[in-house]
C-alpha atoms as a PDB file:
ATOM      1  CA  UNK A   1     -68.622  -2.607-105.413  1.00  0.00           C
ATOM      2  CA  UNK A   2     -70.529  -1.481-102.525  1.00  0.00           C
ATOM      3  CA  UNK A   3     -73.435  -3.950-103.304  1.00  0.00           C
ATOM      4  CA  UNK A   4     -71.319  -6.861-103.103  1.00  0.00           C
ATOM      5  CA  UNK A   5     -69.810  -5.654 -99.900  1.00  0.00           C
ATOM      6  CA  UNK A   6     -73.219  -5.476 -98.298  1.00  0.00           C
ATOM      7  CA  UNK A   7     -73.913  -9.095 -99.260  1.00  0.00           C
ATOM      8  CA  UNK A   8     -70.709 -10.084 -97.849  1.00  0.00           C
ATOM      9  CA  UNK A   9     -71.795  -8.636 -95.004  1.00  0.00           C
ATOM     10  CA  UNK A  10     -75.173  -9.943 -94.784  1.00  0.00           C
ATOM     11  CA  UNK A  11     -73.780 -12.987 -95.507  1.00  0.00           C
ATOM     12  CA  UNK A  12     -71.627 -12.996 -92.442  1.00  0.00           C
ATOM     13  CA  UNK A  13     -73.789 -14.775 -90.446  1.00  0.00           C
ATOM     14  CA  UNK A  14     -74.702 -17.328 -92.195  1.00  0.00           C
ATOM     15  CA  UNK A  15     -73.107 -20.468 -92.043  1.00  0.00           C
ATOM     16  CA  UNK A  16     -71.535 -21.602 -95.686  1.00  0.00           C
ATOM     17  CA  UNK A  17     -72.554 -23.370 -97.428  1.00  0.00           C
ATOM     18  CA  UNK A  18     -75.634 -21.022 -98.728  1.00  0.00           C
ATOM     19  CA  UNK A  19     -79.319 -23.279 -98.211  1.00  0.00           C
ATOM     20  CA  UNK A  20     -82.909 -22.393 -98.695  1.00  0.00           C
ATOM     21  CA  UNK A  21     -82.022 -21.885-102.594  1.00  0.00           C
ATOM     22  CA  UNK A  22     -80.541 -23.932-105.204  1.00  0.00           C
ATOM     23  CA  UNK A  23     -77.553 -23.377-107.796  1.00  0.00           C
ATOM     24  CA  UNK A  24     -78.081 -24.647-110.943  1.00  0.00           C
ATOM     25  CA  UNK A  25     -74.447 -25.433-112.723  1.00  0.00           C
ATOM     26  CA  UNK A  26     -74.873 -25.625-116.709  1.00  0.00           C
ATOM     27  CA  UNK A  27     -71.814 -27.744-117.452  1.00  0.00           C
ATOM     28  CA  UNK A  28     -71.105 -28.854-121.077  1.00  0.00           C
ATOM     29  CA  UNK A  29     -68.556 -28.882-123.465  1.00  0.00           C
ATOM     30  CA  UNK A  30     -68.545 -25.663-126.279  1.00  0.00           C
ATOM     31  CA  UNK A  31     -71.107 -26.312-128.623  1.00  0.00           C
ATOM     32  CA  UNK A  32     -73.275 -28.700-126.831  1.00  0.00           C
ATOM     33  CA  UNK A  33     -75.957 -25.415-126.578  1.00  0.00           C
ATOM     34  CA  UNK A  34     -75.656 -24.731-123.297  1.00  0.00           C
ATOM     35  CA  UNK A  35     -76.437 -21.255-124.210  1.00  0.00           C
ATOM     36  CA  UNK A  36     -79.583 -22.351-126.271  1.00  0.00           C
ATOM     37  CA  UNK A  37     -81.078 -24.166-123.992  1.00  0.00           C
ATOM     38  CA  UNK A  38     -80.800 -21.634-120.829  1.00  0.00           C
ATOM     39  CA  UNK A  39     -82.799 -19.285-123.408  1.00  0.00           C
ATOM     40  CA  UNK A  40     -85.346 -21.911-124.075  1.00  0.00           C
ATOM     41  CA  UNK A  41     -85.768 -21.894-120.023  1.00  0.00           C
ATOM     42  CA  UNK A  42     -85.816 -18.041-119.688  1.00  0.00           C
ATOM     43  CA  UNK A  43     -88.235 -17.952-122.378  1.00  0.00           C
ATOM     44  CA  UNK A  44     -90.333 -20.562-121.189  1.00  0.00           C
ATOM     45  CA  UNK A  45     -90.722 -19.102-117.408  1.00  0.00           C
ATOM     46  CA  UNK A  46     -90.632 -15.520-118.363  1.00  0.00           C
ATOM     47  CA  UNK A  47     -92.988 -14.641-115.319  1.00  0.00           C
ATOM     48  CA  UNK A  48     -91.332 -16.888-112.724  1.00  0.00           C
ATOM     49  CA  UNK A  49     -89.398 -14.446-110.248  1.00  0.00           C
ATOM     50  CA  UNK A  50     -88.394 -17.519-108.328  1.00  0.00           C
ATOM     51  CA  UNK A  51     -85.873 -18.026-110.907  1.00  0.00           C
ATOM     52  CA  UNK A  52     -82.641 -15.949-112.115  1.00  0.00           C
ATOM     53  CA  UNK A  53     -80.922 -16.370-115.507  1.00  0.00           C
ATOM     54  CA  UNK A  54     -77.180 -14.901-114.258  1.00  0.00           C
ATOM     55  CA  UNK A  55     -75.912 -12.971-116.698  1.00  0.00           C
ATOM     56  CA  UNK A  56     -71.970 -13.788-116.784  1.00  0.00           C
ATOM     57  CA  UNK A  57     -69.355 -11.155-116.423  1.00  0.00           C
ATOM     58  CA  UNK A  58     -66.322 -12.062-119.381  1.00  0.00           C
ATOM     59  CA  UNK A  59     -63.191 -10.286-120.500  1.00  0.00           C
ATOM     60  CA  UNK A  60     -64.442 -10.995-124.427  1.00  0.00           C
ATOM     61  CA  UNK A  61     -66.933  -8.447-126.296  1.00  0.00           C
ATOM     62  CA  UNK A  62     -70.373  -9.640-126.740  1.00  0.00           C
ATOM     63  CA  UNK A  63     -71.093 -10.250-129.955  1.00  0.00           C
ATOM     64  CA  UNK A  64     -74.310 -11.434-131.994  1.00  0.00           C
ATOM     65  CA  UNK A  65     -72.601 -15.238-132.056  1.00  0.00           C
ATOM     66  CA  UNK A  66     -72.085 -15.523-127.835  1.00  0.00           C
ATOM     67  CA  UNK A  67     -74.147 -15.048-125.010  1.00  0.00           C
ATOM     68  CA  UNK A  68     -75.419 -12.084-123.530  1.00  0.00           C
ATOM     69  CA  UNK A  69     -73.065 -10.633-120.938  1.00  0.00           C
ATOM     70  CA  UNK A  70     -71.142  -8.420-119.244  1.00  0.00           C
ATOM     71  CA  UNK A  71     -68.119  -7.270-120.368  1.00  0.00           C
ATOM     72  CA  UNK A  72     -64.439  -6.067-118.629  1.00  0.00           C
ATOM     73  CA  UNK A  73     -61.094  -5.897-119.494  1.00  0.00           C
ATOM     74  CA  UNK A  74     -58.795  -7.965-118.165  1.00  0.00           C
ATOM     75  CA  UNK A  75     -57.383  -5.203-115.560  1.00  0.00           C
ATOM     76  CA  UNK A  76     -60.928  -4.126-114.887  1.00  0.00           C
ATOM     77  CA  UNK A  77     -61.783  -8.223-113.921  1.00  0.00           C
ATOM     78  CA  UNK A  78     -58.910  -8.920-111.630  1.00  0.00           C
ATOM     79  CA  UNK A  79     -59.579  -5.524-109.820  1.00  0.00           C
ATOM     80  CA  UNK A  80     -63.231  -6.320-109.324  1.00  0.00           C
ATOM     81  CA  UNK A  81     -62.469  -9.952-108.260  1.00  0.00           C
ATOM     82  CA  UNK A  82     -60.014  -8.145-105.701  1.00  0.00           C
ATOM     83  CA  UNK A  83     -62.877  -6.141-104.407  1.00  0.00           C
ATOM     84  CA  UNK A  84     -65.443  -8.929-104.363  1.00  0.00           C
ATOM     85  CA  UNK A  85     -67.366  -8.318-107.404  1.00  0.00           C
ATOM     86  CA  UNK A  86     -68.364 -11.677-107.481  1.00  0.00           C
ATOM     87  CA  UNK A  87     -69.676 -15.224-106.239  1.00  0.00           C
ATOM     88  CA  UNK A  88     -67.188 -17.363-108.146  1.00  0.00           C
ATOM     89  CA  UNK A  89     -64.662 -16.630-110.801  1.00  0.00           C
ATOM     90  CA  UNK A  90     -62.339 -18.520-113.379  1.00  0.00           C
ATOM     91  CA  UNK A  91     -60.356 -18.670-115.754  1.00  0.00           C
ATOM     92  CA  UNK A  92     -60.670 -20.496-119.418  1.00  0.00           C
ATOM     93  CA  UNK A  93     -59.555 -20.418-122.484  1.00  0.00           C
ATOM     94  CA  UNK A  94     -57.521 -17.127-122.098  1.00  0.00           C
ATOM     95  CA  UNK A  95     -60.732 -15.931-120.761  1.00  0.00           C
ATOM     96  CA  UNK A  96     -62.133 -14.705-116.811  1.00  0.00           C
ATOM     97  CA  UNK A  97     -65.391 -15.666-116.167  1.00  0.00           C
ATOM     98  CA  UNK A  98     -67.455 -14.483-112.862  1.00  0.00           C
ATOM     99  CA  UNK A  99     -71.105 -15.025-111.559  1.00  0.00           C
ATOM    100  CA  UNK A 100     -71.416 -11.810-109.811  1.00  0.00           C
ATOM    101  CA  UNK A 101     -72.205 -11.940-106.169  1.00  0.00           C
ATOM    102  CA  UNK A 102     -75.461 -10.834-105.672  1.00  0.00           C
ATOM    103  CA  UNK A 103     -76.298 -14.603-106.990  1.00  0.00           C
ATOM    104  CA  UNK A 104     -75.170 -15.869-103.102  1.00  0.00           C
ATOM    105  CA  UNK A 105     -78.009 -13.314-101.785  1.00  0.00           C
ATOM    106  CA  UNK A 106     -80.648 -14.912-104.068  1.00  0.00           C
ATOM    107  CA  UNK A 107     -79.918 -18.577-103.438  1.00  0.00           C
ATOM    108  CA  UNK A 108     -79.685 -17.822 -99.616  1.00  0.00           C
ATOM    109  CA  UNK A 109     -83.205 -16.038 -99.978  1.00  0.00           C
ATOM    110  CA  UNK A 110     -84.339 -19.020-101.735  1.00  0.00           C
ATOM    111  CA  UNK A 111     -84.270 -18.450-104.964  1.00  0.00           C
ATOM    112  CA  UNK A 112     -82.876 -20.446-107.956  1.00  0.00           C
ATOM    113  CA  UNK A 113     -80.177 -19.366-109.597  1.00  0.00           C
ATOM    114  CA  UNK A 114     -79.027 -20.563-113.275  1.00  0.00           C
ATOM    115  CA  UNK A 115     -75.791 -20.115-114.390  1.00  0.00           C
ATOM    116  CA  UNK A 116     -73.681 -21.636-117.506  1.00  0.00           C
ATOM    117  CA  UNK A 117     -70.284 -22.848-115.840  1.00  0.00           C
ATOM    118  CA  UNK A 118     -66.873 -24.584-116.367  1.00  0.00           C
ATOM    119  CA  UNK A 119     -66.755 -28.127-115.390  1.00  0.00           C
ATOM    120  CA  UNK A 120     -63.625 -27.034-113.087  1.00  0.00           C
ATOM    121  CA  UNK A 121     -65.271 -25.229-110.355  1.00  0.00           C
ATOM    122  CA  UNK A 122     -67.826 -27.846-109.493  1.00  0.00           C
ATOM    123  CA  UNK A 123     -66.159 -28.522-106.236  1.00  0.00           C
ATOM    124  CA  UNK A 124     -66.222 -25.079-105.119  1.00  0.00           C
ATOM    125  CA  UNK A 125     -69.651 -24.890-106.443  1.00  0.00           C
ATOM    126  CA  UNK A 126     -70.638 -27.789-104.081  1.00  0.00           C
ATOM    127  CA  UNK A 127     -69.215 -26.328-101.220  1.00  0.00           C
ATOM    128  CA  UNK A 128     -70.272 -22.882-101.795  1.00  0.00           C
ATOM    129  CA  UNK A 129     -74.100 -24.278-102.165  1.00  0.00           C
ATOM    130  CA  UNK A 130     -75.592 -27.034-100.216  1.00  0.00           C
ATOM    131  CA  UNK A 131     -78.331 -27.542-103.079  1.00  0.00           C
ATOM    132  CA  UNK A 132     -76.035 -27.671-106.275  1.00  0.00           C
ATOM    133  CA  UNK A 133     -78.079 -29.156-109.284  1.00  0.00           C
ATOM    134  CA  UNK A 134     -76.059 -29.818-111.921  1.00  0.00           C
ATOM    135  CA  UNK A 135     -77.004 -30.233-115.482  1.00  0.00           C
ATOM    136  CA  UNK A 136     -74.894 -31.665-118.051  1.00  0.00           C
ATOM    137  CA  UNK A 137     -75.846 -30.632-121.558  1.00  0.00           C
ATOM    138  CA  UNK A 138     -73.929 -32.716-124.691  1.00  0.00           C
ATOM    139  CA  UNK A 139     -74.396 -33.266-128.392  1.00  0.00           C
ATOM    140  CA  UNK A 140     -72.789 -35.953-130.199  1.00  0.00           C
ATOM    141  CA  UNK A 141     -69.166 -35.708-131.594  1.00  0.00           C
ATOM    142  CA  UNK A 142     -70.395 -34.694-134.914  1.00  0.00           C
ATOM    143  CA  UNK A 143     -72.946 -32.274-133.958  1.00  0.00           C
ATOM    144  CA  UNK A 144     -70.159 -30.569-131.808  1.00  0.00           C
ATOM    145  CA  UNK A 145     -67.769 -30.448-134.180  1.00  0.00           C
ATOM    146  CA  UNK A 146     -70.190 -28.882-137.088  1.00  0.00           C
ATOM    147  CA  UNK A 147     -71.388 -26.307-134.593  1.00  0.00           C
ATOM    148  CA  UNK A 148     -67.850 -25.248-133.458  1.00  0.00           C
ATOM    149  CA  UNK A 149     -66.989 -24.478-137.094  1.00  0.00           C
ATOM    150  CA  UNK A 150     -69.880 -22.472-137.656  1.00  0.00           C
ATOM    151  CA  UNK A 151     -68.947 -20.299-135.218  1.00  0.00           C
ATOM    152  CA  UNK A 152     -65.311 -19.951-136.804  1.00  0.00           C
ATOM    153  CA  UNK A 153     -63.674 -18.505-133.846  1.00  0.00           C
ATOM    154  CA  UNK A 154     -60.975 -21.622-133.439  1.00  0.00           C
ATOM    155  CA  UNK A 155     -58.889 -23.437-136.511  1.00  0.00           C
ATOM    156  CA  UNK A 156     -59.968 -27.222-137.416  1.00  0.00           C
ATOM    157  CA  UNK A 157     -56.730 -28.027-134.664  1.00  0.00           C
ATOM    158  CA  UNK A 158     -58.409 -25.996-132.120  1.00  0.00           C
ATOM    159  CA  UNK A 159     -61.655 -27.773-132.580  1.00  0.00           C
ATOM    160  CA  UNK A 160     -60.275 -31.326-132.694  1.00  0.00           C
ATOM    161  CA  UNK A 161     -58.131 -30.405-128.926  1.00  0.00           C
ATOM    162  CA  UNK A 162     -61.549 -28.752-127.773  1.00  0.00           C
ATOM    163  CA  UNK A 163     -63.363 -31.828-128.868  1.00  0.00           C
ATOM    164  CA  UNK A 164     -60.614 -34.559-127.371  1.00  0.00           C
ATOM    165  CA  UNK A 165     -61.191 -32.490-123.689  1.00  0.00           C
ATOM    166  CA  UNK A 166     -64.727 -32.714-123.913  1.00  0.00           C
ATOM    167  CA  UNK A 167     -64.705 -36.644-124.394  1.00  0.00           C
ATOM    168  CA  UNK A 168     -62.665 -37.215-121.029  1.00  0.00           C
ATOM    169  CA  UNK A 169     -64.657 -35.291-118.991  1.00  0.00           C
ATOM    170  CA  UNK A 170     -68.411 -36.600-117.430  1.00  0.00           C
ATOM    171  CA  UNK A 171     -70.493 -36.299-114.497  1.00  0.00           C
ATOM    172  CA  UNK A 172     -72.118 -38.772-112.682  1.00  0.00           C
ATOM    173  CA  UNK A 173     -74.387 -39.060-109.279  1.00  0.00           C
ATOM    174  CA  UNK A 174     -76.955 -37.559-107.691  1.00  0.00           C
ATOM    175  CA  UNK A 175     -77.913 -34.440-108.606  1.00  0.00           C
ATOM    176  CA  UNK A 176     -76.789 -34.677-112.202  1.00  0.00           C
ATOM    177  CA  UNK A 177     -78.629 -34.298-115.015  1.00  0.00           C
ATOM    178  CA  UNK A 178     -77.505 -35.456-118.928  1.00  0.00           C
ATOM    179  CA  UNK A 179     -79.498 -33.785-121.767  1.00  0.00           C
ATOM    180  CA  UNK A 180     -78.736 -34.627-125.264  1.00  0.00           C
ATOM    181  CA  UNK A 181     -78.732 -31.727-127.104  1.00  0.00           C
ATOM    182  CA  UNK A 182     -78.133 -33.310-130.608  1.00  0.00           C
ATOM    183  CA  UNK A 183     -82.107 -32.857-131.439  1.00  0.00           C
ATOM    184  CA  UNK A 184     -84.576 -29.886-131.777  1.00  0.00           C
ATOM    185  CA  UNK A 185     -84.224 -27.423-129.319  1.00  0.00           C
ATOM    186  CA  UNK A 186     -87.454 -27.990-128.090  1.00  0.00           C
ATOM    187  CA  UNK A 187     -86.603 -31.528-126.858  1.00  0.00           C
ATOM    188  CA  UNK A 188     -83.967 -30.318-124.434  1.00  0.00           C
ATOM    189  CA  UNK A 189     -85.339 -27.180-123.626  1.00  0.00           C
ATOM    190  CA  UNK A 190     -88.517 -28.782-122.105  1.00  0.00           C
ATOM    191  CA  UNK A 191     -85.550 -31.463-120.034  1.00  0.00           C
ATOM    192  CA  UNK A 192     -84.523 -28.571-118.549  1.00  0.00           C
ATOM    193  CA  UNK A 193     -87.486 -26.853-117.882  1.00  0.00           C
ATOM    194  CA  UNK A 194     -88.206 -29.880-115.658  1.00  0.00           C
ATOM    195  CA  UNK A 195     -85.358 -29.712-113.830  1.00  0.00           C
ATOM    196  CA  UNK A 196     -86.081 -26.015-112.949  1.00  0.00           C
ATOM    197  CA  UNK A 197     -89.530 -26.945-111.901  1.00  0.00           C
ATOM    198  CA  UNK A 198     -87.861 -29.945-109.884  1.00  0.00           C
ATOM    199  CA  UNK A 199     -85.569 -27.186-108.383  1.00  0.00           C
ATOM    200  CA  UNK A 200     -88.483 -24.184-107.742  1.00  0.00           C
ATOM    201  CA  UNK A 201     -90.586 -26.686-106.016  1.00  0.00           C
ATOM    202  CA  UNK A 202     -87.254 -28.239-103.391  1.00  0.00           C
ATOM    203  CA  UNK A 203     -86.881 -24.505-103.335  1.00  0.00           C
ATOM    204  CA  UNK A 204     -90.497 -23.540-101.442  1.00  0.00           C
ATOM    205  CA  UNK A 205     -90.303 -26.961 -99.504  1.00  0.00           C
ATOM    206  CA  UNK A 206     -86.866 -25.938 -97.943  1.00  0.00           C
ATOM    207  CA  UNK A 207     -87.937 -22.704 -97.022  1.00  0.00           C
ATOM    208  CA  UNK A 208     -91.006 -24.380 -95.217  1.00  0.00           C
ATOM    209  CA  UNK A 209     -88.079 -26.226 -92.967  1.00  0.00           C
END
């Protein structure tokens, strides 16, 4: 915890929200690939060290059918939220979420930072970040729905509510990106990849200001 503190603290003086980098929000219902098509991205810019993948912190084991993160029980979460472990944190699901907090140092050293995120926080995101991105990443109903089953970690009820959420909930505006992720991989890996070179090159220009 004594890393975070020193960011805190080196964060002191600057004026919230964070500039010079961007934050990259990965917003999309479960099963749209949000997952797939960050790796596509990593993959794809392996050498860029202007860009950081954030690797999530969760109170749920990894496991060969999730993403690859970090993992604490519930009583080890809530005690390093308390001690400022991290950036943002939430709750879904029955599940805590954080993007640790060395992700504020990077985007105010102009980096940009990719995270997968729940829709919810977007309004702290925007005023945590004064160059949010935001990247919406669907499938269609049916492609959802077959993808949630493979993963067989919800009943067919569970997957219907998940699904009914997900169709009330969009983003709009500037600064928002859709990608259909109902296709090859390929497809909406290279959408995003754009995006990221969109954000790298606002990135360079803001630190020229």
């Amino acid at each position: 915890m004594m890393v975070s503190a020193l960011i805190e603290r080196e964060l002191s003086a600057e004026t919230f929200p964070i500039r010079d980098g961007v934050f990259v929000a990965v917003v999309g219902p479960s099963g749209a690939g949000k997952d797939t098509v960050i790796g596509y991205a990593r993959a794809r810019f392996a050498d860029e060290t202007r860009l950081e993948f954030v690797r999530r912190v969760i109170t749920r084991p990894s496991d060969a059918a999730s993403e690859d993160h970090d993992t604490l029980a519930d009583a080890a979460f809530v005690e390093a939220e308390a001690d400022g472990a991290f950036a943002i944190s939430w709750e879904a699901h029955g599940l805590r979420y954080g993007i640790p907090a060395d992700v504020d140092w990077s985007v105010a050293n102009g980096r940009v930072a990719v995270a997968n995120v729940s829709r919810g926080i977007i309004p702290v995101l925007r005023e945590r970040y004064a160059n949010l991105a935001i990247v919406e990443v669907t499938a269609s109903p049916q492609v959802l729905a077959e993808r949630l089953a493979m993963r067989g970690r919800e009943s067919r009820g569970e997957v219907l509510a998940r699904l009914a959420r997900s169709a009330n909930v969009t983003f709009s505006g500037p600064g928002v990106t859709s990608i259909d992720n109902s296709g090859p991989r390929e497809a909406a890996g290279e959408r995003f990849a754009e995006v990221l070179r969109k954000a790298m090159a606002f990135s360079d220009m803001s630190g020229l200001i």
